[in-house]
Each structure stands twice: as C-alpha cells, then as structure tokens.
Protein backbone atom coordinates (compact mmCIF):
# COMPACT_ATOMS: atom_id res chain seq x y z
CA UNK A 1 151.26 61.48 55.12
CA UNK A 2 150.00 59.87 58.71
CA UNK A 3 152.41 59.12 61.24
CA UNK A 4 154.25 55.66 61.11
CA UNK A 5 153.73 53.92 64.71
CA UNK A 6 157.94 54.84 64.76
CA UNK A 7 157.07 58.54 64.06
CA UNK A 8 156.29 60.59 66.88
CA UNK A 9 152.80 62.66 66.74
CA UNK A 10 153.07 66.68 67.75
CA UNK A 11 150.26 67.06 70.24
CA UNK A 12 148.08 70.17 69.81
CA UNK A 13 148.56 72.28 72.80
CA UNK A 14 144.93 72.93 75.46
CA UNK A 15 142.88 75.45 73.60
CA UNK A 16 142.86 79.08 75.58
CA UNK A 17 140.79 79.65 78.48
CA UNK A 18 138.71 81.91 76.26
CA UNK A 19 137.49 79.14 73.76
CA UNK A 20 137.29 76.27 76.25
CA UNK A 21 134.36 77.41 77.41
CA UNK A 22 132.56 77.11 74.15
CA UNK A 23 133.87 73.61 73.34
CA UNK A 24 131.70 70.53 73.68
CA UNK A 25 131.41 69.72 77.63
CA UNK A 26 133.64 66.67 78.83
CA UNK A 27 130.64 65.66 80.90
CA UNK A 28 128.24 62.64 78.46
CA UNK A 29 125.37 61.34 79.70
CA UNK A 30 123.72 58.23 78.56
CA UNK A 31 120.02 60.01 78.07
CA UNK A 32 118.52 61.54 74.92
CA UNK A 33 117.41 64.89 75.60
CA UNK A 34 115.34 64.32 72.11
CA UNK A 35 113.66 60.73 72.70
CA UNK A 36 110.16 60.73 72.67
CA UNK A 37 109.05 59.31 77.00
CA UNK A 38 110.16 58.96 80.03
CA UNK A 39 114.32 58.00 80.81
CA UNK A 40 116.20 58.37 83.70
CA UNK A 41 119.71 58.14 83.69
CA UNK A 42 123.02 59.45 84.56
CA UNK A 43 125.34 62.81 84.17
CA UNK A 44 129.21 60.86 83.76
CA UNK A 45 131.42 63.39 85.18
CA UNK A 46 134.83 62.52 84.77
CA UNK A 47 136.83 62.01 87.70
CA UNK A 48 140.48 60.49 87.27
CA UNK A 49 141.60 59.94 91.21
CA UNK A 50 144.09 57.42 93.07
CA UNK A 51 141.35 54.83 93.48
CA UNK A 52 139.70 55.44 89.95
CA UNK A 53 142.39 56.20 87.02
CA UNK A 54 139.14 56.17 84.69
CA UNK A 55 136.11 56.88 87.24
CA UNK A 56 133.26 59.42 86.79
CA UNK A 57 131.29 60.53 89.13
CA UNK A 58 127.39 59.47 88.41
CA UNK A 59 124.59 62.27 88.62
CA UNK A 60 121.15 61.10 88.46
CA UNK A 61 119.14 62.74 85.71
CA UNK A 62 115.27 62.34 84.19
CA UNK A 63 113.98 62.94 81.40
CA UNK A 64 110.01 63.31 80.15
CA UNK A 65 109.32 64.35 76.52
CA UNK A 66 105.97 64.28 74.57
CA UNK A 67 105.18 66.19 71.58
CA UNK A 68 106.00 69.91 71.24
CA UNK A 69 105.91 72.29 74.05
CA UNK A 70 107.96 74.22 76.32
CA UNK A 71 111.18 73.22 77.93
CA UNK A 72 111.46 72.93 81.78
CA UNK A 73 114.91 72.44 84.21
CA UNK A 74 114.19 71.71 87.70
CA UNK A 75 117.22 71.38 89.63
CA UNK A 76 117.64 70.85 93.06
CA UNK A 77 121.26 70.15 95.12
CA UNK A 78 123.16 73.41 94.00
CA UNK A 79 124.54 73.05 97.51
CA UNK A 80 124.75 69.89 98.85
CA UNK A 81 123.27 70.74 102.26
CA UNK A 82 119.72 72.05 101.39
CA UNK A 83 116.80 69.48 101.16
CA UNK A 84 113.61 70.37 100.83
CA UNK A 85 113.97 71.02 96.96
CA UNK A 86 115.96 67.42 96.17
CA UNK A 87 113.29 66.14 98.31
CA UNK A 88 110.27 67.46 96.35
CA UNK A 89 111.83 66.28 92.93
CA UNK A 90 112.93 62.91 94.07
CA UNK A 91 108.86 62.56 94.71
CA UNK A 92 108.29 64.10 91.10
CA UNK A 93 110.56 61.77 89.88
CA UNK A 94 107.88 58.90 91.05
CA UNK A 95 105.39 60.82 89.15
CA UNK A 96 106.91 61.61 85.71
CA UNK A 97 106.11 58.09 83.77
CA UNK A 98 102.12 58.80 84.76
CA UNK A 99 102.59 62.10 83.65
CA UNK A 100 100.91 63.86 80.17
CA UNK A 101 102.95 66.97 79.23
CA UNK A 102 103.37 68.73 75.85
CA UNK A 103 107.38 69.41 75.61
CA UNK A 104 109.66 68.40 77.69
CA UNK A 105 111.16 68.00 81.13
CA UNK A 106 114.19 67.82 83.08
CA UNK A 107 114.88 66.98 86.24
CA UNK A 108 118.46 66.75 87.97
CA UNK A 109 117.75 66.04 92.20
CA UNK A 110 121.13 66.83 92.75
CA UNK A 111 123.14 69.20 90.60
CA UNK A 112 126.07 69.48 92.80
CA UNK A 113 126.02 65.76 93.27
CA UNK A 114 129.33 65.54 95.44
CA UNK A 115 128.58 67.81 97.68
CA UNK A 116 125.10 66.44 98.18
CA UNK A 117 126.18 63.16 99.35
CA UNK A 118 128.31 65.09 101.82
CA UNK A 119 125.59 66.99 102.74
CA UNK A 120 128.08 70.30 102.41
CA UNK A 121 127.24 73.20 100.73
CA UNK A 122 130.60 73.37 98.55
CA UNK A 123 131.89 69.89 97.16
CA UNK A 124 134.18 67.89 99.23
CA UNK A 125 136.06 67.56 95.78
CA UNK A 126 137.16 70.73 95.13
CA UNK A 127 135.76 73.02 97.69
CA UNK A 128 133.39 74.34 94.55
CA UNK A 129 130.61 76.72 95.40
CA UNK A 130 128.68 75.71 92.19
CA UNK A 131 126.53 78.50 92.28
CA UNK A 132 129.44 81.14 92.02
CA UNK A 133 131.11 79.05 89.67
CA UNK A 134 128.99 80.10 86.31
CA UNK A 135 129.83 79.95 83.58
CA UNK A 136 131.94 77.16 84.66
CA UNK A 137 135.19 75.97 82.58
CA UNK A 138 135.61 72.76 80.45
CA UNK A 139 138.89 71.67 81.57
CA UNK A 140 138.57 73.52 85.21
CA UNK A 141 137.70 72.19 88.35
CA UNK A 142 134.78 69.05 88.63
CA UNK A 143 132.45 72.03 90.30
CA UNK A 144 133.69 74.26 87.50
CA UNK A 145 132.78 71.38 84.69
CA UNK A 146 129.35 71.17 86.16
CA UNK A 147 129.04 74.83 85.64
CA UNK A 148 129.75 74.43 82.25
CA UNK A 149 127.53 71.20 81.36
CA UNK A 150 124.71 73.76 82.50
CA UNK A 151 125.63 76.53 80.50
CA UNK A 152 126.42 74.75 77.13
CA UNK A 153 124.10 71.86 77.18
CA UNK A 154 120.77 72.35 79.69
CA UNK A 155 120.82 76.53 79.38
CA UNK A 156 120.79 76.32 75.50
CA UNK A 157 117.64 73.71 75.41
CA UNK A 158 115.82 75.56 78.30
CA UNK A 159 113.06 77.60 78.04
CA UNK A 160 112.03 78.13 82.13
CA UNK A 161 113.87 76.83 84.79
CA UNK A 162 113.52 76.89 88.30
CA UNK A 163 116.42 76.16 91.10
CA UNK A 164 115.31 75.08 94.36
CA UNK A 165 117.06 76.16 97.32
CA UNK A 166 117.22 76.74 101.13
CA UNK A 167 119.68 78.16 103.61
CA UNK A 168 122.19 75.16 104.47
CA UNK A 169 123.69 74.66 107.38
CA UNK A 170 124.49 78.11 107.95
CA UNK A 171 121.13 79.93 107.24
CA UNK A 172 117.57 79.81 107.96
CA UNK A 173 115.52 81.53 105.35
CA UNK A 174 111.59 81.73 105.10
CA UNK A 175 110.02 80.37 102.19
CA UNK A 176 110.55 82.62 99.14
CA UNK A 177 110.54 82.49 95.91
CA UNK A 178 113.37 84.66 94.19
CA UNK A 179 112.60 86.63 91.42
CA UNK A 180 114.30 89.01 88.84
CA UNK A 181 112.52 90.18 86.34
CA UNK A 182 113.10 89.22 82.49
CA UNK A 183 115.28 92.02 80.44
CA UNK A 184 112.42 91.43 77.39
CA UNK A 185 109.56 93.66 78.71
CA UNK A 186 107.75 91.47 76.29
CA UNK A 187 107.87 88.53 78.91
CA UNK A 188 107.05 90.35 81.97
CA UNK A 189 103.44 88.91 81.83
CA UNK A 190 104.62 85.10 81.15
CA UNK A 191 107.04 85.88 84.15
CA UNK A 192 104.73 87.10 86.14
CA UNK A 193 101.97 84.41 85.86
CA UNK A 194 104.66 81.32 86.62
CA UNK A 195 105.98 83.59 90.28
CA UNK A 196 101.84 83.79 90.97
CA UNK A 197 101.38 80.10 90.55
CA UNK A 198 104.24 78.82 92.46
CA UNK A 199 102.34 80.69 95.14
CA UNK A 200 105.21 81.10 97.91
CA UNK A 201 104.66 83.04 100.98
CA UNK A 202 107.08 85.80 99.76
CA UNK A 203 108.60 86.85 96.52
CA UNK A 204 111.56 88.58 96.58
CA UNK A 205 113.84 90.98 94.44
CA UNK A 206 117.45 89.80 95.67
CA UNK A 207 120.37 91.78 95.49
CA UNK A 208 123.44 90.14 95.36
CA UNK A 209 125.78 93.57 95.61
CA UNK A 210 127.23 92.52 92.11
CA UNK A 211 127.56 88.87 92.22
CA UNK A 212 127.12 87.31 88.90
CA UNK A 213 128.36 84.35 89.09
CA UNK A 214 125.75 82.30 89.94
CA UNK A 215 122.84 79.92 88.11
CA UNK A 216 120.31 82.76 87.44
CA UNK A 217 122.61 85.00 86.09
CA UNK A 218 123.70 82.75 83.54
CA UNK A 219 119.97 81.39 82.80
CA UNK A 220 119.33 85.00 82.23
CA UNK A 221 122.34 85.57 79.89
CA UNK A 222 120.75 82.90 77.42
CA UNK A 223 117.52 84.37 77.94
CA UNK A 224 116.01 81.62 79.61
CA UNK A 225 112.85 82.62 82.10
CA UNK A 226 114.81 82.15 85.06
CA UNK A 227 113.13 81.27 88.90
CA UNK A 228 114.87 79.88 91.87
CA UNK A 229 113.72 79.59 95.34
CA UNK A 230 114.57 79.24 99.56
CA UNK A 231 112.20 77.15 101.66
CA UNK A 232 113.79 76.04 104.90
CA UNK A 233 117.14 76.45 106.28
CA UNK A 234 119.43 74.45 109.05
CA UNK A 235 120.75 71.64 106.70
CA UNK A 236 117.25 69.99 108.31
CA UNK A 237 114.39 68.98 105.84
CA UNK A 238 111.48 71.23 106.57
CA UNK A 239 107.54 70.20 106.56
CA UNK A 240 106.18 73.07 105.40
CA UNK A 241 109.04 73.58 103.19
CA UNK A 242 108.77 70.51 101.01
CA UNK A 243 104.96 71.10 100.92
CA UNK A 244 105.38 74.63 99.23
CA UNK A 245 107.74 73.29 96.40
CA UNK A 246 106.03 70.17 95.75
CA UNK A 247 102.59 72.02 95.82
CA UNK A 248 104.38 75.17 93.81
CA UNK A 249 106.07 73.32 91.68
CA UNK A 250 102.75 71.45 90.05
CA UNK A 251 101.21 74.82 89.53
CA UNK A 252 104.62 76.27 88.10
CA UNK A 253 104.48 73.45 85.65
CA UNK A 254 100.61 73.65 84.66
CA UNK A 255 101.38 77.53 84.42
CA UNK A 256 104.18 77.27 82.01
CA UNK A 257 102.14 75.09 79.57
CA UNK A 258 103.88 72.10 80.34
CA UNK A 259 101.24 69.44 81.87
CA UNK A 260 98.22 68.69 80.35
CA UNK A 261 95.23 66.89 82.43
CA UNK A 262 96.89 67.97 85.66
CA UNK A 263 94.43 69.90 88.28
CA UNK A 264 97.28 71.50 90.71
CA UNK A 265 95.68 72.65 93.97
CA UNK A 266 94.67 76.42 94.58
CA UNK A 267 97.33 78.93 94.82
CA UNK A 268 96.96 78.94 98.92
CA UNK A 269 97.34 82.80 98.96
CA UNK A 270 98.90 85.71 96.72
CA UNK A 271 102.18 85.92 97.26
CA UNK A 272 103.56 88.97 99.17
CA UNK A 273 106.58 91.12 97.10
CA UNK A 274 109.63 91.83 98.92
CA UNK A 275 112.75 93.35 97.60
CA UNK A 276 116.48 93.57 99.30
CA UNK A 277 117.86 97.22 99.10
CA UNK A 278 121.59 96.65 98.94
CA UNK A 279 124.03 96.55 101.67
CA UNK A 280 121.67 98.42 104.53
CA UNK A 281 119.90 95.47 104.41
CA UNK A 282 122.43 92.98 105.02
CA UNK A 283 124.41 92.74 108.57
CA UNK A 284 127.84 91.26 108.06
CA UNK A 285 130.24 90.55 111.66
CA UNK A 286 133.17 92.73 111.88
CA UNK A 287 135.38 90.30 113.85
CA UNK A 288 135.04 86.84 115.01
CA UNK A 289 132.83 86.00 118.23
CA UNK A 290 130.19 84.74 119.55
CA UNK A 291 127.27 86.30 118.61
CA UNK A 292 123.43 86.53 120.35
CA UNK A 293 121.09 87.73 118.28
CA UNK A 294 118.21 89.77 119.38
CA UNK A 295 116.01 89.09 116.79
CA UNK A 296 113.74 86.42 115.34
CA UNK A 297 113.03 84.87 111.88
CA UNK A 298 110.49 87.02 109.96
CA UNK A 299 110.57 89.98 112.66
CA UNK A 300 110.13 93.26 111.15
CA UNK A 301 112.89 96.04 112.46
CA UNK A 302 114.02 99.15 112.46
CA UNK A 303 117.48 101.24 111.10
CA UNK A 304 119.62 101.48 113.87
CA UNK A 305 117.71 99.09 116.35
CA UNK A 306 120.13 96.55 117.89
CA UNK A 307 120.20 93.26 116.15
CA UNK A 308 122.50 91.39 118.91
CA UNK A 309 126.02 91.18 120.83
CA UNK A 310 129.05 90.01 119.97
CA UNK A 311 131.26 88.23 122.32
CA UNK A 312 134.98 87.80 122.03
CA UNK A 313 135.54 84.32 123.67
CA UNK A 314 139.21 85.33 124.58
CA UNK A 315 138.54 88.65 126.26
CA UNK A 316 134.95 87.29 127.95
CA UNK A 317 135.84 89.84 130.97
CA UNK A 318 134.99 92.75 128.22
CA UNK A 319 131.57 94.42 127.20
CA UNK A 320 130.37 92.33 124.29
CA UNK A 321 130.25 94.49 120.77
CA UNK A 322 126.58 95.99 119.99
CA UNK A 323 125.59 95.11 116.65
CA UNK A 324 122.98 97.55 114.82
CA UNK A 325 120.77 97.34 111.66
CA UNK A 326 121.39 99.36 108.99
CA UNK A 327 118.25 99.56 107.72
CA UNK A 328 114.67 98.93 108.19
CA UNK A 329 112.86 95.03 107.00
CA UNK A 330 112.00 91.68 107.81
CA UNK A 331 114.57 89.30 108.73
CA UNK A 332 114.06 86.68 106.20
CA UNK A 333 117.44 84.87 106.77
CA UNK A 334 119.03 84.46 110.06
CA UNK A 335 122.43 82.83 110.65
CA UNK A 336 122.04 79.50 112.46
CA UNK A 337 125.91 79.19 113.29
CA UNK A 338 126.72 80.88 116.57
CA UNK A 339 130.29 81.89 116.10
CA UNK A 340 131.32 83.91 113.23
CA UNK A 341 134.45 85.47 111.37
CA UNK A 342 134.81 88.47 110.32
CA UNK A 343 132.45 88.86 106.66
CA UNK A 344 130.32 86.52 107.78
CA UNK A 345 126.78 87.30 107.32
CA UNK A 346 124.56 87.47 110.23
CA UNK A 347 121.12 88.24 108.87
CA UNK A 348 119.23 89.37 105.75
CA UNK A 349 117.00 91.87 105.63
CA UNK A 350 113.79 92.70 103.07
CA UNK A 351 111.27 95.32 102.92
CA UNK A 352 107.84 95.31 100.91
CA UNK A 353 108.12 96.16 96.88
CA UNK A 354 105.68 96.89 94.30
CA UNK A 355 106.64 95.43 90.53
C-alpha cells in the first residue's frame, strides 16, 4: 500500500560512491543532442547557494546536426584563464548555422564555465581543477559534476574530440598540439591524418609522470580519438595563437569527415614531433624564491646547463641557488610567475620524436 500523507516515507539512503558515477548526470540541458540543425543552448548545472536556494549555473552549449556522420566535441575553457581556444569557438559559433556537415557537432566555449568568468584556472566555486577531476562524481563537487556530465553524456556520443588549451596565468607554452596515440593500432592512420591537418607548429608526446585524471585520459578510456592542444600562455589572448586554432580547427574538421563544401586553407607547414621524456625534462623549484631564469621560450639546451637563480627574498645578503637542467630540449613552457614555492614548475622541456 502507498503512504497516507500521515504516514511517514523511509528515504532510500545516497547510492555508494562506486555506482554514482554511473547514474544519470544531475546536470540537464535544454538542447537535443539528436535534433536534426543548428541549437544553441545551455548546460543547467545545479547550484543551491545563499542567494539561489534553486539556481544553476548556465553553460553555453551548440549544437549542429545533419544527416549521418561522425561525432565532434570541441571544448574550450577547461581552465578558466586560457583564451585563445574559447576565442576561436566563440567565432565558430558565428559560423555553424551556414555550415553543411554530415554528423554532428558540439561545441561548449567554456567547459569550466565558473572559472572562466573569473578568468582563474580552477573555479572560484570549489577550487576544482576540472582537468584532474575525471571521471568526475554525480553528487561531488560542481567541478566534479562537470567531470561527470563529460564522461557519461558527451564521451559516450563522441567520436573525436579536441580540447583547446594554453598555459594560464602561470605558463607560457608555444603552440602545440598534444598528441597520444590511439591504443587500436587500427586507428593510428585516422589519428594521424586529423594531428597533420590541424597543422600546429609542434606536436608533442606529453608525459604527465602518471597523471590520469584529466580530459584525454578519460576520452581515451571510451575510446574516443582524443586531441587537445596549447597555443599561447600569460592569461593574455594571443594573435598567432587564435589564428592556429581557428585555421587548425577547419582543417581538423574537413579531415575528420565532418564538413562538406568547406575548402580549409593549406596546412601552413608539417608539423614538427616532439616528445617529453619524463621527469629530466621537467624543472620543478625546490624552495620558494624568486627566481631569474636564464633561458628563453623555444631555446634549445643542454643536461646540466644552468636554467636560472633562485633568490630567497629573506636572506637577499646570500648567493642565490643555481638551478640546472636535467636534461637536454626545447623549452616549450616557461613559467611566467616570478616567485615560486617549492613543486612549482619552472619550465618544460621537449626533445624531437619520431612516431
């Protein structure tokens, strides 16, 4: 029998942290991901706070579907504080009603919306790095449900997708496209052809030392053709940044099959393999300072050669702390914050690869 309105109803106690991940997200959104055209809309992420008992926070999302064809995820605003890839998709945005595609495509400016209205790398929310956050929780954090929307609801309807990125406010990074090869040997060549017509400078083989928490890994767990990218740095909004993704961006979607009557312009150049060889290659502070670097964006150096001083601001009557390289590469992202704590890195390092 139903409970009178007198009767009092048992509540079901919160699923375990093991199966709320694979429950239906908590984040809605008022597109159709299987309409026929062109919608934009909005991600509602749910945000009960002081000033909002019912708010949601929302996230601007497009959508472009025509006939059958590949799916693409473009995503920009991971961190809040790197522009040139929201940028180049707030212009494709303008674009995608003119547009004739077989499939579909989806476009999010913004991921970590939050946190790109504060123009912060983690959200002012939470303090959520989204991109160490995968595969996110249902009932966690708002970063954490973001994560999750991703991973249950864009990740399992994806087919390629491609994260733009740059160095914040903390980094400076040359232009280059990140790659990591499929698992399925069987895709290497489709892999292959969409990293040759994005066309960046560089393409390089990162290595994380073991972090697998981020967007790529996850695309790659669901087997989803998986490139992301960093084209400027400085929390500023580079030039020749914006022109690489918006230029690498219509080849990456003529490539994948996606567009139909679109003419992209030439690849520019072919684009030059780099890979990061674990921790010699990166050059971490061991104590907080000031530090002047003796280096210079895209310089190529040698193990052992000095890569810059470290002054202690409290003792600035001692000799200042000789930092060295580890290994040998090209600086391809340089700190742009002057003072550091200890872990922070300094510089990242890169040395020519073969596939």
């Amino acid at each position: 029998m139903p409970p009178t309105l007198l009767e009092p109803t048992i509540q079901a106690a919160p699923p375990p942290a093991s199966t709320a991940h694979a429950r239906k997200s908590l984040i809605s959104t008022d597109v159709d991901y299987d309409r026929e055209g062109f919608q934009t809309g909005f991600l509602r992420i749910p945000y009960s706070q002081d000033r909002s008992a019912y708010g949601h926070i929302p996230t601007p999302v497009a959508v472009l579907k025509h006939g059958t064809g590949p799916t693409v995820l473009l995503t920009g605003g991971n961190h809040g504080d790197e522009y040139e890839g929201p940028v180049a998709l707030m212009k494709l945005l303008r674009r995608m009603p003119d547009m004739r595609i077989r499939g579909r495509l989806i476009v999010i400016p913004a991921l970590n919306f939050p946190a790109f209205l504060n123009g912060s790398r983690t959200s002012p929310i939470d303090r959520g790095n989204l991109n160490r956050m995968f595969p996110g929780e249902r009932n966690g954090s708002l970063t954490a449900m973001i994560a999750h929307y991703v991973d249950t609801e864009l990740f399992p309807r994806t087919d390629i997708a491609l994260d733009l990125h740059a160095g914040g406010a903390s980094f400076n990074h040359m232009p280059t496209l990140l790659a990591a090869l499929p698992g399925d040997d069987t895709r290497h060549a489709e892999f292959l052809k969409l990293v040759d017509a994005f066309a960046a400078p560089h393409t390089m083989i990162m290595d994380l030392l073991g972090e697998d928490r981020t967007y790529g890994a996850a695309a790659e767990r669901h087997g989803t053709l998986f490139l992301c990218g960093e084209f400027g740095g400085a929390a500023t909004c580079s030039v020749d940044g914006v022109a690489i993704v918006e230029d690498g961006v219509r080849r990456f979607l003529h490539a994948a099959g996606l567009t139909v009557d679109d003419h992209p312009p030439a690849p520019p150049r072919r684009t030059a393999l780099i890979r990061v060889d674990g921790a010699r290659h990166y050059l971490f502070a061991p104590r907080h300072g000031v530090f002047e670097p003796c280096f210079r964006l895209g310089q190529q150096v040698e193990a052992g050669q000095l890569a810059g001083r470290l002054f202690d601001p409290h003792s600035p009557w001692e000799p200042a702390r000789e930092l060295h390289f580890a290994g040998a590469g090209m600086v391809v992202c340089a700190r742009t914050y002057a003072r550091v704590e200890p872990g922070d890195c300094i510089a990242l390092l890169a040395s020519p690869a073969q596939w």
